[in-house]
N, C-alpha and C. Protein backbone atom coordinates (compact mmCIF):
# COMPACT_ATOMS: atom_id res chain seq x y z
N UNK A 1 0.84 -1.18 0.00
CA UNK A 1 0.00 0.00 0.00
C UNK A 1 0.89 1.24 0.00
N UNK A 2 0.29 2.51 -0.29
CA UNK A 2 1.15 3.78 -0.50
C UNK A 2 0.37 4.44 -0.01
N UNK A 3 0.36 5.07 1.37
CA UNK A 3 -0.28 6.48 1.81
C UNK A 3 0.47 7.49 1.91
N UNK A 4 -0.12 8.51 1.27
CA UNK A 4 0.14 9.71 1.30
C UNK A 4 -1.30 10.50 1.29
N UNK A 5 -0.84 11.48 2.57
CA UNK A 5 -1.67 12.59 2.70
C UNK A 5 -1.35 14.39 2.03
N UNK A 6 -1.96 14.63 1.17
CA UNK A 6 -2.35 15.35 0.35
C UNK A 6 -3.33 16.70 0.79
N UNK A 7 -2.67 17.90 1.82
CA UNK A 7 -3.45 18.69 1.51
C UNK A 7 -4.57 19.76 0.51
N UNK A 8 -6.00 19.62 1.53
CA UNK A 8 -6.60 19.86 0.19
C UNK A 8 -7.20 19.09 -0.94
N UNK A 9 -6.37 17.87 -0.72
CA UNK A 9 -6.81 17.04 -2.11
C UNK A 9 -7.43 15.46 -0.99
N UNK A 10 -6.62 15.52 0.13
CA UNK A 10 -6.88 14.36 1.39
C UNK A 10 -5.78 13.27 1.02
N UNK A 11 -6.29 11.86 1.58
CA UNK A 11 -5.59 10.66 2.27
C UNK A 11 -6.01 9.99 1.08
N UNK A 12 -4.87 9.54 0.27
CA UNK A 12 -4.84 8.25 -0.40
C UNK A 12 -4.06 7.01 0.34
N UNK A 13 -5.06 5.99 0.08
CA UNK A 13 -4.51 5.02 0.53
C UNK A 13 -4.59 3.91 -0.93
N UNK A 14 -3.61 3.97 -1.78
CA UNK A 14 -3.32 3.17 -2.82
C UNK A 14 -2.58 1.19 -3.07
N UNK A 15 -4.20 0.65 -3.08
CA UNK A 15 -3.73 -0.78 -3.17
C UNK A 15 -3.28 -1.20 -4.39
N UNK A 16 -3.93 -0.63 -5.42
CA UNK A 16 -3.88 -0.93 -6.74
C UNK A 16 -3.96 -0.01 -7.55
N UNK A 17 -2.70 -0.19 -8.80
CA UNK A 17 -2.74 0.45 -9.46
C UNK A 17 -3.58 -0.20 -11.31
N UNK A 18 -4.12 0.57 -12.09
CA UNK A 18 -4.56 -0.09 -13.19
C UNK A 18 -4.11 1.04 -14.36
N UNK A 19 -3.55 -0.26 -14.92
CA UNK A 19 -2.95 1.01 -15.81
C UNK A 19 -3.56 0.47 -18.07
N UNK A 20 -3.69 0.95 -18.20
CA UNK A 20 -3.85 1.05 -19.64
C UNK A 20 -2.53 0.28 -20.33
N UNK A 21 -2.85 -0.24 -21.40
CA UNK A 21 -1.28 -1.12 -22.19
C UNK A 21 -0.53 -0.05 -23.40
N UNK A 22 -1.59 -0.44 -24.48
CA UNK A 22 -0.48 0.22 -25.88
C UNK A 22 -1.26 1.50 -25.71
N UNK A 23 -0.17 2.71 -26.12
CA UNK A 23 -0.10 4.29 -25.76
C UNK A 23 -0.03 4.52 -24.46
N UNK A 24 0.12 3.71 -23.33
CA UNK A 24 0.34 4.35 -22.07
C UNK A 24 1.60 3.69 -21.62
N UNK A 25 1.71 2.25 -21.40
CA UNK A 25 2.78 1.30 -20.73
C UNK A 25 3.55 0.68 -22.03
N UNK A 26 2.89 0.97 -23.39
CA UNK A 26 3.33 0.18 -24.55
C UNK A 26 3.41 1.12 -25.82
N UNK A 27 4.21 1.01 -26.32
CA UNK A 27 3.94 1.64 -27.54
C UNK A 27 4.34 0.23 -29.06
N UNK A 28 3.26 0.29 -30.04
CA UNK A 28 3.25 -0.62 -31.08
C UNK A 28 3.28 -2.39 -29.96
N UNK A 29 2.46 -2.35 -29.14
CA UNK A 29 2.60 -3.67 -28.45
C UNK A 29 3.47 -3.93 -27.19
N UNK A 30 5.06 -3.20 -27.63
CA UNK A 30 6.01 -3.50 -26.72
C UNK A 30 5.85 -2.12 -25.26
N UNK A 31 6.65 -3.04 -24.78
CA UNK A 31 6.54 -2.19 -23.31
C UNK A 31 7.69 -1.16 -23.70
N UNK A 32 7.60 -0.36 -23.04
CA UNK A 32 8.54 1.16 -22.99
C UNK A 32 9.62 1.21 -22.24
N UNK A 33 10.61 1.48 -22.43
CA UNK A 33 12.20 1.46 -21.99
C UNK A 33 11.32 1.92 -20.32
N UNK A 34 12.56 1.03 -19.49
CA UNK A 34 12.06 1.49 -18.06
C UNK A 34 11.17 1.14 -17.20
N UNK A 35 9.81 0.94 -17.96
CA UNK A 35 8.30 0.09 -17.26
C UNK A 35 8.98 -0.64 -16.57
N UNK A 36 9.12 -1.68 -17.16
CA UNK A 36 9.25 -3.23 -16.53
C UNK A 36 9.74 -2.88 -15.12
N UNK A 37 10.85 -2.04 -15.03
CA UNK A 37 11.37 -1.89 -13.81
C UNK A 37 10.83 -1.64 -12.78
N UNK A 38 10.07 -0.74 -13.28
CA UNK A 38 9.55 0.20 -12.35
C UNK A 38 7.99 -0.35 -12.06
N UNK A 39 7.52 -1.41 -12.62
CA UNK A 39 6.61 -2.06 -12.29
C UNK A 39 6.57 -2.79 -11.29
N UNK A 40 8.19 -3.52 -11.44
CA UNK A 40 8.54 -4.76 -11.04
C UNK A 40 8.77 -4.32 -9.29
N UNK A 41 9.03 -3.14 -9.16
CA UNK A 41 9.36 -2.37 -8.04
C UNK A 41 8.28 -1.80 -7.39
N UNK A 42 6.90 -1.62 -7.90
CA UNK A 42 5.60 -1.31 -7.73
C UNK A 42 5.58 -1.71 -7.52
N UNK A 43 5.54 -3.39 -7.81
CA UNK A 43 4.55 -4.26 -7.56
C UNK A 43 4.48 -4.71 -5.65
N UNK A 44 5.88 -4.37 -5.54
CA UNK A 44 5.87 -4.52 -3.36
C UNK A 44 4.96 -3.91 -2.79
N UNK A 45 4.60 -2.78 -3.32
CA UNK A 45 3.58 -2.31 -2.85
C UNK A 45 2.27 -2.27 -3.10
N UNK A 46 1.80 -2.57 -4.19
CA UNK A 46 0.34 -2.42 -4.95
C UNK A 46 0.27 -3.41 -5.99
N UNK A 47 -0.94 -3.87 -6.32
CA UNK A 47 -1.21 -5.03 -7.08
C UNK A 47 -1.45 -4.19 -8.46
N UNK A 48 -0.80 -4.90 -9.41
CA UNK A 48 -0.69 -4.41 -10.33
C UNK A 48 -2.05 -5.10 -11.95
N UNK A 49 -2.29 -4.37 -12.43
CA UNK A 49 -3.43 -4.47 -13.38
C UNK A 49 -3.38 -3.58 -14.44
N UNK A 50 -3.35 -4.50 -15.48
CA UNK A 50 -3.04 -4.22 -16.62
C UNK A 50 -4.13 -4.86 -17.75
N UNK A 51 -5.03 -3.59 -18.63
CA UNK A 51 -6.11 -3.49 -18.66
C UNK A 51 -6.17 -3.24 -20.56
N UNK A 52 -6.14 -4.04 -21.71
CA UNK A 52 -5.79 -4.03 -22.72
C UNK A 52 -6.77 -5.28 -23.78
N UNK A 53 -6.94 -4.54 -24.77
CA UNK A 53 -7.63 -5.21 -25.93
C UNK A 53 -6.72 -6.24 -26.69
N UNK A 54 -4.94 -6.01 -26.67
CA UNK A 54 -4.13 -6.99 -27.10
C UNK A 54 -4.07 -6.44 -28.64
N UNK A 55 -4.10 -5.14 -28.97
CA UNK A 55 -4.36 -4.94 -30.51
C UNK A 55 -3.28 -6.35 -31.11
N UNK A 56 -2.07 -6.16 -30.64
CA UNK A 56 -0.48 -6.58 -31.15
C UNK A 56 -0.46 -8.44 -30.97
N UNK A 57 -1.64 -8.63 -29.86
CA UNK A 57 -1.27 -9.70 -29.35
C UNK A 57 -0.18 -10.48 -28.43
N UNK A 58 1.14 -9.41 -28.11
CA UNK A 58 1.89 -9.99 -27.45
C UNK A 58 1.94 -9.35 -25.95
N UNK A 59 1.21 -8.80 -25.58
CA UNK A 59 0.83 -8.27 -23.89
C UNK A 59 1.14 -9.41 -23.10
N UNK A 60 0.70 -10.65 -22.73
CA UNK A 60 1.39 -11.60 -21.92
C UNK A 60 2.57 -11.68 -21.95
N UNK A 61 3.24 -11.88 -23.33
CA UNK A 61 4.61 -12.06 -23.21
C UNK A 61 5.57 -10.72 -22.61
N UNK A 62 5.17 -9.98 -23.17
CA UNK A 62 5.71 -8.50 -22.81
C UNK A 62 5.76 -8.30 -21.04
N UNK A 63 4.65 -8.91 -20.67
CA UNK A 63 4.79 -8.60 -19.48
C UNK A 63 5.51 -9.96 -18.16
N UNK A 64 5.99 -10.67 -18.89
CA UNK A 64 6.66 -11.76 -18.17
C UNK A 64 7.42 -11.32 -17.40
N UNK A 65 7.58 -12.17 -16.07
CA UNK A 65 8.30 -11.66 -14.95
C UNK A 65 7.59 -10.64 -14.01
N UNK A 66 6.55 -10.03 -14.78
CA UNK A 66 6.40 -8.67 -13.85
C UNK A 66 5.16 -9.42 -13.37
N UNK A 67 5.02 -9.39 -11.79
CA UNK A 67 3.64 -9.78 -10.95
C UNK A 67 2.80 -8.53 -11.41
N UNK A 68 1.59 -9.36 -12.38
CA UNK A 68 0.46 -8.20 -12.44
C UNK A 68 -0.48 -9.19 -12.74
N UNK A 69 -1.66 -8.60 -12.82
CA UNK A 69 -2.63 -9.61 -13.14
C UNK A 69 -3.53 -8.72 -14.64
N UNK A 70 -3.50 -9.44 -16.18
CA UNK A 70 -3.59 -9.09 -17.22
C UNK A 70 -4.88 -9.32 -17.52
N UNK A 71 -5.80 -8.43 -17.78
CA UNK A 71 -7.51 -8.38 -18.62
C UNK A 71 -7.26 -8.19 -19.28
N UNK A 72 -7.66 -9.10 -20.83
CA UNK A 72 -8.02 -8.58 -21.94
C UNK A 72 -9.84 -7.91 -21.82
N UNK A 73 -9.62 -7.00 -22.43
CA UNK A 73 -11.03 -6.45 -23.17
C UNK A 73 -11.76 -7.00 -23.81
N UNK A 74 -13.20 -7.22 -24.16
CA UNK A 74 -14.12 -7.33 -24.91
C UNK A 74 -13.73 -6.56 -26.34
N UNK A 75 -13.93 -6.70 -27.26
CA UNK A 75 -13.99 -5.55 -28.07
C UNK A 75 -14.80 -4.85 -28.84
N UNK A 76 -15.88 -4.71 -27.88
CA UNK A 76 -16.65 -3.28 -27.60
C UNK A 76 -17.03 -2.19 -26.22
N UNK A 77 -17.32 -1.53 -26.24
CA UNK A 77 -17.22 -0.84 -24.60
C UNK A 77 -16.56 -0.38 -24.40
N UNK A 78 -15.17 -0.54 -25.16
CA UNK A 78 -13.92 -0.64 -23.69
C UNK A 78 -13.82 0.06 -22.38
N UNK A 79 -14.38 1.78 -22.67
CA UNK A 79 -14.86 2.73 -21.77
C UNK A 79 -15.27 1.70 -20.82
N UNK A 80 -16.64 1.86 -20.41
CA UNK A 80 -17.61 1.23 -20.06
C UNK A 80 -16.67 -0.45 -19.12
N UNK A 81 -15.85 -1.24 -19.81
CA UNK A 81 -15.11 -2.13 -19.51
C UNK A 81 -14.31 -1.90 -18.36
N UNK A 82 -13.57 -0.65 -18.57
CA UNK A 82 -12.68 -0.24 -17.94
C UNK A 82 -12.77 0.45 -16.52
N UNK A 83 -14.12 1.37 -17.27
CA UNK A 83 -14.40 1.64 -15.88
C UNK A 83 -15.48 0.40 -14.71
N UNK A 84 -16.02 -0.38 -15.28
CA UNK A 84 -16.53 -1.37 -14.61
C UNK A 84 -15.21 -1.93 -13.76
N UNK A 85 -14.05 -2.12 -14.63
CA UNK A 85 -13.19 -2.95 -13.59
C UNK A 85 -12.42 -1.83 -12.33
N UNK A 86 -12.32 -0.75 -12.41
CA UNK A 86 -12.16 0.03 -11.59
C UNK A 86 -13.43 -0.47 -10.46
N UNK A 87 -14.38 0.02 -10.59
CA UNK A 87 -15.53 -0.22 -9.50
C UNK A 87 -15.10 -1.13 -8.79
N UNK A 88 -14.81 -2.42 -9.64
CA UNK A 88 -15.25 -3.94 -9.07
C UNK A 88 -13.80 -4.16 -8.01
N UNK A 89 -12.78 -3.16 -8.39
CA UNK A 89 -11.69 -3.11 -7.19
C UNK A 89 -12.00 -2.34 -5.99
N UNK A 90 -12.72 -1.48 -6.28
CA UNK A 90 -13.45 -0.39 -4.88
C UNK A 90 -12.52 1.13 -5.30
N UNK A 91 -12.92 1.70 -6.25
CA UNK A 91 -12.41 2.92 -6.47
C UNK A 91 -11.49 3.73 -5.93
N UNK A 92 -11.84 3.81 -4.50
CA UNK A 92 -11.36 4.66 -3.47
C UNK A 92 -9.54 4.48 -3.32
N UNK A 93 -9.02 3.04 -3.53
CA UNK A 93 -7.95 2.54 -3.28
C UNK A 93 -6.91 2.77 -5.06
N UNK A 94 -7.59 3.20 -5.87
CA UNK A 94 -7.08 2.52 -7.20
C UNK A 94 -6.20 4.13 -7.38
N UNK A 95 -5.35 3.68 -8.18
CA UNK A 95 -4.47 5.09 -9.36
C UNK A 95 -4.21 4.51 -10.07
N UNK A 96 -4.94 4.99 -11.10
CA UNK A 96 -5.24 4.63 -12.69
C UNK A 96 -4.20 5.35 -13.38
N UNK A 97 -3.77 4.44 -15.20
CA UNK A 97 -3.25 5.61 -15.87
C UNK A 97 -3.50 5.39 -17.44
N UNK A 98 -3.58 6.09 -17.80
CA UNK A 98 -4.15 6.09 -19.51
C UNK A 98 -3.89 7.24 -20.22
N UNK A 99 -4.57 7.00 -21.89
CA UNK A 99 -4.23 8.15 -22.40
C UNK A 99 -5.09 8.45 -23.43
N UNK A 100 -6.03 7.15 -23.55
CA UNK A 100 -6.92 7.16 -24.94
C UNK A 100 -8.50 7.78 -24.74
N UNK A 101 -8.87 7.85 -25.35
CA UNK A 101 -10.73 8.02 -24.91
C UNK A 101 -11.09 6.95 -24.72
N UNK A 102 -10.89 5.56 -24.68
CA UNK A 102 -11.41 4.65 -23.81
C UNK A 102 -10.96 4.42 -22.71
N UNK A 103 -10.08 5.57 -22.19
CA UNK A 103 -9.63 5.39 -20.86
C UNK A 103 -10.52 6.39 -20.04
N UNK A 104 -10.89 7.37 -20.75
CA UNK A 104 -11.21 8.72 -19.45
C UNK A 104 -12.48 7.99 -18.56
N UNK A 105 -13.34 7.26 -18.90
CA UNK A 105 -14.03 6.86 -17.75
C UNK A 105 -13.12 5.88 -16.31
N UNK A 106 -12.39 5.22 -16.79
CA UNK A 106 -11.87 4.94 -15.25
C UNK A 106 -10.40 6.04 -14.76
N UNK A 107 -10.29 7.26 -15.56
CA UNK A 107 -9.58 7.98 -15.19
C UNK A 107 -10.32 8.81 -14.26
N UNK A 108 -11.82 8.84 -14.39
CA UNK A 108 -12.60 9.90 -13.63
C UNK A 108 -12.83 8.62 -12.67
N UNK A 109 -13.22 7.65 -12.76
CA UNK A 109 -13.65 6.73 -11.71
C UNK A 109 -12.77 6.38 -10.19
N UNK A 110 -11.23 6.76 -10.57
CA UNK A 110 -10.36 6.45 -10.08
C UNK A 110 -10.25 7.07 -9.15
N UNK A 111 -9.82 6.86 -7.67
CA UNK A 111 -9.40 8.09 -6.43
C UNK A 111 -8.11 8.87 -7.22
N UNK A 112 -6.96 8.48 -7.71
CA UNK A 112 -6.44 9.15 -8.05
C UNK A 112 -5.77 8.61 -9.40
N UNK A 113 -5.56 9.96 -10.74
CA UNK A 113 -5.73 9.27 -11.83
C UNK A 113 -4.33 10.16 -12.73
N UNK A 114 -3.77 9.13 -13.60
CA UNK A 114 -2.46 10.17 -14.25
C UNK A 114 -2.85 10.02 -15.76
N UNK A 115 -2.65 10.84 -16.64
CA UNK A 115 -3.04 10.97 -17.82
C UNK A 115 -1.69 11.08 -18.98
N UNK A 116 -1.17 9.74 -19.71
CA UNK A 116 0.10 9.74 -20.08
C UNK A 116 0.31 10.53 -21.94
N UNK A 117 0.98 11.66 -21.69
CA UNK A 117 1.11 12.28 -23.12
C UNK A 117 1.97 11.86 -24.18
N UNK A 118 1.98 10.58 -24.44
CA UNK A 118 3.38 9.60 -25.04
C UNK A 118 3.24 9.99 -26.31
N UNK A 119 3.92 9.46 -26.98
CA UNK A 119 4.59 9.09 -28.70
C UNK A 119 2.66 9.31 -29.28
N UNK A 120 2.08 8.72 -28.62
CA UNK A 120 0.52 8.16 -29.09
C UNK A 120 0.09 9.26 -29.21
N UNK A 121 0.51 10.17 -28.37
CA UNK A 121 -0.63 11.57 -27.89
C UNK A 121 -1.47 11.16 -26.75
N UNK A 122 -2.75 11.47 -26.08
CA UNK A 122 -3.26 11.76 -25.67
C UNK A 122 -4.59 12.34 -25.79
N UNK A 123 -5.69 11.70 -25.80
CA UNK A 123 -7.33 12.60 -25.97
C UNK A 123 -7.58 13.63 -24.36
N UNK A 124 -8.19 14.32 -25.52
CA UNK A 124 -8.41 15.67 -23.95
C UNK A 124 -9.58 14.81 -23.45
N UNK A 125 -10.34 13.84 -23.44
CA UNK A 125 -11.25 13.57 -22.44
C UNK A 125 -10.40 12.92 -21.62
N UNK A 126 -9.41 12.53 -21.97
CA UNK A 126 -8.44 11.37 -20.94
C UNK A 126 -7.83 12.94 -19.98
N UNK A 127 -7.57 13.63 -20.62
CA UNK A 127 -6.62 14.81 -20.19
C UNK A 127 -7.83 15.87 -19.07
N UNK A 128 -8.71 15.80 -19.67
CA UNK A 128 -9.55 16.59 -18.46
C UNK A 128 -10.09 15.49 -17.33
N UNK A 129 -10.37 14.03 -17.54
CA UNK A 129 -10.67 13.12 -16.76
C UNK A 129 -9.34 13.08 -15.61
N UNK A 130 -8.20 13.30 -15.85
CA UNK A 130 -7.48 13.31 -14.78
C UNK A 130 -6.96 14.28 -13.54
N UNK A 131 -6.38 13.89 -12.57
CA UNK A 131 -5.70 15.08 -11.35
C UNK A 131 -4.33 14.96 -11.97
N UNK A 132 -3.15 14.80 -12.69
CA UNK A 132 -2.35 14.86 -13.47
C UNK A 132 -1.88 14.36 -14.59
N UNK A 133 -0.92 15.14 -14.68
CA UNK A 133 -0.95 14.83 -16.48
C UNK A 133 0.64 14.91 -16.44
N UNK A 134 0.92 13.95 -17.80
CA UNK A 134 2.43 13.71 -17.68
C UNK A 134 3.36 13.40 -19.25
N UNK A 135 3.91 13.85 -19.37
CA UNK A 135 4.78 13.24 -20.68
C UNK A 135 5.54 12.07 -20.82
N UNK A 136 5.57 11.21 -19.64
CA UNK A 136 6.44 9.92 -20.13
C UNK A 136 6.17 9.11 -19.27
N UNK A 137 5.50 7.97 -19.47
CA UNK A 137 4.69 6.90 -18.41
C UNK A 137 5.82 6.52 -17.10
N UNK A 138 7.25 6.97 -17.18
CA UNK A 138 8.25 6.50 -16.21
C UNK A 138 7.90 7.95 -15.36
N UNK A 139 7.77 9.27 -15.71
CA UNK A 139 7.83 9.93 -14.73
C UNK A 139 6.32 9.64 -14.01
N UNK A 140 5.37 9.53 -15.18
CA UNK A 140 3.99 9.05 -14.00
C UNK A 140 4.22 7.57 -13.09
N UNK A 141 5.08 6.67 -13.41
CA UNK A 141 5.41 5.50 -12.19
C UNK A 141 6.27 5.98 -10.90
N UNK A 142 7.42 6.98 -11.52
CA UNK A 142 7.80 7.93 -10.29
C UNK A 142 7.38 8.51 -9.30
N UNK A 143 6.37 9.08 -9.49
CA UNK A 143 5.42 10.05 -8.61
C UNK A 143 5.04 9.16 -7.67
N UNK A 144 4.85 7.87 -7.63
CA UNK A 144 4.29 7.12 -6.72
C UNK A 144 5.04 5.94 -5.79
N UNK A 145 6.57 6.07 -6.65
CA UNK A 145 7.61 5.69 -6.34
C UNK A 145 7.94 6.64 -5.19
N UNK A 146 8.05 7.84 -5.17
CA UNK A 146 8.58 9.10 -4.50
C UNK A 146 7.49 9.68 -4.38
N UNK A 147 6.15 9.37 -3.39
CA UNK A 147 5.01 10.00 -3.10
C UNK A 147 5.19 11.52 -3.40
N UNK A 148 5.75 11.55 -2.28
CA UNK A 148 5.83 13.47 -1.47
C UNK A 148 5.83 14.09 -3.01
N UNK A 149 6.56 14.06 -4.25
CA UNK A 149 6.14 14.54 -5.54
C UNK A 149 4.58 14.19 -5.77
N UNK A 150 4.05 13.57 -5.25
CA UNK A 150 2.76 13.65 -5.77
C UNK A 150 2.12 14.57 -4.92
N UNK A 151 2.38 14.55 -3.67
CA UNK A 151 1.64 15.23 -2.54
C UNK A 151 2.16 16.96 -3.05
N UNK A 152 3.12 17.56 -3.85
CA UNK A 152 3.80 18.82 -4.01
C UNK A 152 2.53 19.18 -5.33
N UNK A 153 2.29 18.21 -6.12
CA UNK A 153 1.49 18.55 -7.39
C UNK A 153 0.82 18.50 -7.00
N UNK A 154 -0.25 17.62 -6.29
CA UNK A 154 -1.91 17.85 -6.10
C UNK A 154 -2.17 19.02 -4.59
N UNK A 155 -1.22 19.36 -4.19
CA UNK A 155 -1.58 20.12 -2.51
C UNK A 155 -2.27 21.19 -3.12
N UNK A 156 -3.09 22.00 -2.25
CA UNK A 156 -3.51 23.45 -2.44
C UNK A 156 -2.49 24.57 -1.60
């Protein structure tokens, strides 16, 4: 778990994180210089979930070694998908991260949510659905690596 208290914004208490695959943790299928690590280093603390349609098909393999637990998508909804599986973890505990318009519903669903501006771009519903926003999915795994940076961006 990761607590940090957040003036103004309050007490996260983070069990799980769910994060989006290709354009957020992946680009063209493969994982992004750095993830793995920094997953693999997450993962002591928070259960990791990884939330993907498989455009590429190789998401299992990609993610070998790293303790997470992998949903494929339906492929329709995905919105709707995504944010259902947020709920079904209990919202309150989750930090989500994405970047597509089938992400902004569990980016709003989420207690706390990062919005990744990669190679892919980024949709402004993903970008207004979130409490931050970031240019490179390693500095959004940082922030939670090194709380107190998160607690400096969201404080009032």
């Amino acid at each position: 778990m990761i607590e940090i208290e957040i003036p103004g914004f309050g007490k996260l208490s983070l069990k799980h994180i769910v994060l989006d695959y290709n354009g957020t943790i992946a680009l063209d299928g493969k994982l992004l210089n750095g993830v793995r690590d920094r997953l693999i280093e997450l993962s002591e603390s928070l259960n990791i979930h990884i939330l993907t349609a498989d455009t590429f098909g190789i998401a299992t393999l990609e993610l070998k070694n790293i303790l997470c637990k992998l949903h494929i998508l339906k492929p329709s909804n995905e919105d709707i998908q995504k944010e259902d599986y947020i709920k079904s973890l209990g919202y309150e505990n989750i930090v989500a991260f994405g970047n597509g318009n089938n992400d902004h519903r569990m980016l709003k669903a989420a207690r706390l949510s990062i919005a990744i501006i990669g190679r892919e771009g980024c949709a402004h519903v993903a970008i207004q659905s979130a409490d931050i926003i970031v240019t490179d999915i390693n500095h959004g795994l940082e922030l939670l690596l090194s709380p107190l940076r998160c607690k400096a961006t969201l404080r009032f």
